[in-house]
Protein backbone atom coordinates (compact mmCIF):
# COMPACT_ATOMS: atom_id res chain seq x y z
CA UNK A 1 0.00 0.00 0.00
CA UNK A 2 2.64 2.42 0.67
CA UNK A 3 4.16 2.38 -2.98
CA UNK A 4 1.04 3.17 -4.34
CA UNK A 5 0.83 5.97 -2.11
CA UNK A 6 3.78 6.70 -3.00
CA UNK A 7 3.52 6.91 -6.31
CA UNK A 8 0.17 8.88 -6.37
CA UNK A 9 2.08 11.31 -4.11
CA UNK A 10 4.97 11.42 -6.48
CA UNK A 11 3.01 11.75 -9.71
CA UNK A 12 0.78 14.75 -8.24
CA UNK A 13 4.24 16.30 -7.11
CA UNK A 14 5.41 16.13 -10.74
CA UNK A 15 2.19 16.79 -12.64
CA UNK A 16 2.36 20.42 -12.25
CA UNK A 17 4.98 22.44 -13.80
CA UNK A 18 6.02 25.61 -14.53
CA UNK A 19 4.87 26.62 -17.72
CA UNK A 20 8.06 27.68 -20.27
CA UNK A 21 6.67 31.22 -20.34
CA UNK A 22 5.95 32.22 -16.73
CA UNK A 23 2.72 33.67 -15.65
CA UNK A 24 5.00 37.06 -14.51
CA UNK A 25 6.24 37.29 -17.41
CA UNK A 26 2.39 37.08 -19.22
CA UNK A 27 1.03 39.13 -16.83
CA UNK A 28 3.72 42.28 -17.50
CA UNK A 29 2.87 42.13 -21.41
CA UNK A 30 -0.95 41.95 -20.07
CA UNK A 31 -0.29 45.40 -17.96
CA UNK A 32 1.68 46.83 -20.69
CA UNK A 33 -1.15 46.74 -23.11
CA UNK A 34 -3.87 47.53 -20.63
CA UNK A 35 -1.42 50.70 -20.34
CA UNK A 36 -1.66 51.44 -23.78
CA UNK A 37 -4.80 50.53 -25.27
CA UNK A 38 -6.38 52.39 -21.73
CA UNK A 39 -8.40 55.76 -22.33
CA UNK A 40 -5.86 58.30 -22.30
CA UNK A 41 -5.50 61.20 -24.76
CA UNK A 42 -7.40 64.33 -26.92
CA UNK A 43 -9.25 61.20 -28.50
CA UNK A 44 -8.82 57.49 -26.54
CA UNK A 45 -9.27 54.01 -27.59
CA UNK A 46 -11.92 52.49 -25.38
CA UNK A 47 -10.75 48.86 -23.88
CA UNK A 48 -13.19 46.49 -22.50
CA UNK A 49 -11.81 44.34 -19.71
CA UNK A 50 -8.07 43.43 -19.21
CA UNK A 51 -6.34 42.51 -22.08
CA UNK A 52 -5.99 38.16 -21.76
CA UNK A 53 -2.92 36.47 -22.61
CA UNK A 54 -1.78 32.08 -22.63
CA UNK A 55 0.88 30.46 -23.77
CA UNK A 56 0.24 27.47 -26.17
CA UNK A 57 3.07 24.56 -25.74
CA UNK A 58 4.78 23.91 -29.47
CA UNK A 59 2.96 27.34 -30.88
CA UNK A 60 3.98 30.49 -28.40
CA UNK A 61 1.75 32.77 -26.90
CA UNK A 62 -1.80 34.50 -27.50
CA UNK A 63 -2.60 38.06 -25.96
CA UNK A 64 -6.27 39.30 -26.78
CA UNK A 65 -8.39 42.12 -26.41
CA UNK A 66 -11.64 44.02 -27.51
CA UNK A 67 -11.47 47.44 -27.79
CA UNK A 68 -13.29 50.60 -29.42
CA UNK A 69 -11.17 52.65 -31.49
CA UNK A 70 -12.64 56.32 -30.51
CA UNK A 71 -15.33 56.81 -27.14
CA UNK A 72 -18.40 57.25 -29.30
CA UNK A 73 -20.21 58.89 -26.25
CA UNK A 74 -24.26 58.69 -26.04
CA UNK A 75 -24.29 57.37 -29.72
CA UNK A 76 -23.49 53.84 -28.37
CA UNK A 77 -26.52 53.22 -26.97
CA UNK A 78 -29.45 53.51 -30.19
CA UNK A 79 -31.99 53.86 -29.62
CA UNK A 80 -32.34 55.56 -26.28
CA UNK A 81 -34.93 58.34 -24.78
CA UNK A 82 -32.20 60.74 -25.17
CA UNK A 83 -31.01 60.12 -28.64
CA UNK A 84 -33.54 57.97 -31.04
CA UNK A 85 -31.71 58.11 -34.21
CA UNK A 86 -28.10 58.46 -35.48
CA UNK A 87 -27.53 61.03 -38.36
CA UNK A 88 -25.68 60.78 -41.35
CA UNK A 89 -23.20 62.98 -40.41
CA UNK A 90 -22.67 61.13 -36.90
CA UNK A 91 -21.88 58.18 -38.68
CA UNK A 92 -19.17 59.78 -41.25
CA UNK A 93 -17.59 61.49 -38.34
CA UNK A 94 -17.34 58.74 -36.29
CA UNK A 95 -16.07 56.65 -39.54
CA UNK A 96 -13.82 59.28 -40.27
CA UNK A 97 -11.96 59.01 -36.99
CA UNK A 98 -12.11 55.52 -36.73
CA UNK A 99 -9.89 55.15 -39.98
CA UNK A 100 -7.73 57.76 -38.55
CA UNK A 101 -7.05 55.44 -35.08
CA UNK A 102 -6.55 52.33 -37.56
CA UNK A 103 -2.94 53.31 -38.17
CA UNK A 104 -2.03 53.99 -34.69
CA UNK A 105 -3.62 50.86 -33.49
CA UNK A 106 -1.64 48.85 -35.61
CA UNK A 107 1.65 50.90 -34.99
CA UNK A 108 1.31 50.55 -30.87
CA UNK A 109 0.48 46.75 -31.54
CA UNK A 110 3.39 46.17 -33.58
CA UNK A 111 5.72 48.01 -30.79
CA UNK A 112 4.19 46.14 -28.08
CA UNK A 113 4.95 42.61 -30.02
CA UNK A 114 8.39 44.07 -30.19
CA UNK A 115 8.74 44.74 -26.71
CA UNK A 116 7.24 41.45 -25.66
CA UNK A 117 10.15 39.27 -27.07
CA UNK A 118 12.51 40.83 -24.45
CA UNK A 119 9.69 40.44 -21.60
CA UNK A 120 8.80 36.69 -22.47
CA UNK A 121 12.09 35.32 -21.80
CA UNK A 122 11.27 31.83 -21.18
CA UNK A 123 9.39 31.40 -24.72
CA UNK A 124 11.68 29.53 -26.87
CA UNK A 125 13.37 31.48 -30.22
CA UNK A 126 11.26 29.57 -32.99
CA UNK A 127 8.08 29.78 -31.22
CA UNK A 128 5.71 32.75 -31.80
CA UNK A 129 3.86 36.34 -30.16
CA UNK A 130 0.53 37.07 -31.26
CA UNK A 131 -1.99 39.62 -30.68
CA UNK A 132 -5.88 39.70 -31.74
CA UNK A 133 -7.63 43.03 -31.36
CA UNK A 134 -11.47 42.53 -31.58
CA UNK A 135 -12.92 45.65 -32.96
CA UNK A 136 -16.23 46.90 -31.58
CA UNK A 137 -18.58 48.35 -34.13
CA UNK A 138 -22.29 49.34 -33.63
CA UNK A 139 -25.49 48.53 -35.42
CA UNK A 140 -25.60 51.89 -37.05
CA UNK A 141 -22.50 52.02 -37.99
CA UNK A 142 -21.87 51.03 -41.77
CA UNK A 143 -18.33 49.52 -42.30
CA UNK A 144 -17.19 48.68 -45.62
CA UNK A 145 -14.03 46.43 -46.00
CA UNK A 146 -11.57 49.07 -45.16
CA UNK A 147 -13.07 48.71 -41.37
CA UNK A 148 -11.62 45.30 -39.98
CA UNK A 149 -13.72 43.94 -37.09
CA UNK A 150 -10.41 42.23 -36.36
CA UNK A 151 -6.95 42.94 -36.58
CA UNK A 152 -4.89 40.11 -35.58
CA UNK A 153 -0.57 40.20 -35.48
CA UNK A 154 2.02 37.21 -35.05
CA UNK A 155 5.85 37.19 -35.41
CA UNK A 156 8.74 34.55 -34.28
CA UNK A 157 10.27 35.68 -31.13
CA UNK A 158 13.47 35.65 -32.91
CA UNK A 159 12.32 38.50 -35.36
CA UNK A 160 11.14 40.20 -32.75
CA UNK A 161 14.51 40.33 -31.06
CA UNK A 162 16.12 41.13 -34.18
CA UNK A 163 13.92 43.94 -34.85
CA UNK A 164 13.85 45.27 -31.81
CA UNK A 165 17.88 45.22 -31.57
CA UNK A 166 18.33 46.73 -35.01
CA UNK A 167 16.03 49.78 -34.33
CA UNK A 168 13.92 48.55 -36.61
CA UNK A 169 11.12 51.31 -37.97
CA UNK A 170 7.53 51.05 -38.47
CA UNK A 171 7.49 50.01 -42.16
CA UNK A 172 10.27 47.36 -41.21
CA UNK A 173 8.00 45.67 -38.21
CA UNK A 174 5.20 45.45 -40.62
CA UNK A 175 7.73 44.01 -43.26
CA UNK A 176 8.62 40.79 -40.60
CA UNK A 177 4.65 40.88 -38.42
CA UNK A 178 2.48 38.86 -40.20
CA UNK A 179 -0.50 40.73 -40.19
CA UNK A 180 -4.57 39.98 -41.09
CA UNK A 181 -7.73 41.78 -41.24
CA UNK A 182 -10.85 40.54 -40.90
């Protein structure tokens, strides 16, 4: 009876370990991007919830988040007592600076994969960092296929380091970040 015991003992003792990508380590890139993406600004993103990230043995690691590109104030809520309808000129200005956050969405996720590749130091060269940004849109708003409702990012760690070693600019991230709208 006592080697069984034993052995049970042993194989719960063994059947949990550390992850190769620490939860610390997940957690900082979590904060980093709940830093950035957070409503700060003349015009702020707005992010719903924490920003969630996993790591995924043999693949690398996943960080999500949904997120409004501009605070669209009362007009989120149509219809209400307060504000029945939406006007055609509501919805081309709030267009209008949507497209205008779309570039500097993608630039601060690009510099944030960057960064990550020094912060996840237990992920392995050849595995990989992605991001998924979930775009919030409304009912009344009328996207075309220039408005993603997803933007989502991924790069080898290795790339990453290389990039963010050699300085690398904007234009050169996108060149090595795999990149895909939906």
């Amino acid at each position: 009876m006592k080697p069984v015991l034993l052995i049970a003992f042993a194989t719960l003792c063994f059947a949990y370990t550390e992850p190769r990508v620490s939860l610390a380590a997940i957690h900082a890139v979590e904060t980093s991007m709940n830093n950035t993406f957070g409503a700060h600004g003349t015009d702020p993103w707005v992010l719903y919830g924490n920003s969630r990230g996993t790591y995924l043995d043999g693949y690398g690691v996943l960080f999500t988040f949904d997120l409004d590109l501009i605070n669209t104030g009362g007009l989120t809520f149509n219809p209400s007592p307060f504000k029945p309808t939406v006007s055609p000129e509501e919805i081309a200005t709030v267009r209008d600076r949507k497209m205008k956050k779309l570039p500097e969405l993608r630039e601060a996720m690009r510099s944030i994969l960057t960064d990550s590749s020094t912060t996840l130091e237990g992920l392995p060269a050849h595995e990989r960092i992605s991001m998924e940004a979930s775009l919030l849109s409304y009912s009344w708003e009328k996207n075309g296929k220039d408005m993603p409702r997803r933007i989502f990012m991924t790069a080898e760690k290795q790339k990453l380091l290389d990039a963010k070693t050699s300085h690398a600019t904007q234009a050169q991230l996108a060149n090595i970040i795999d990149e895909q709208d939906q």
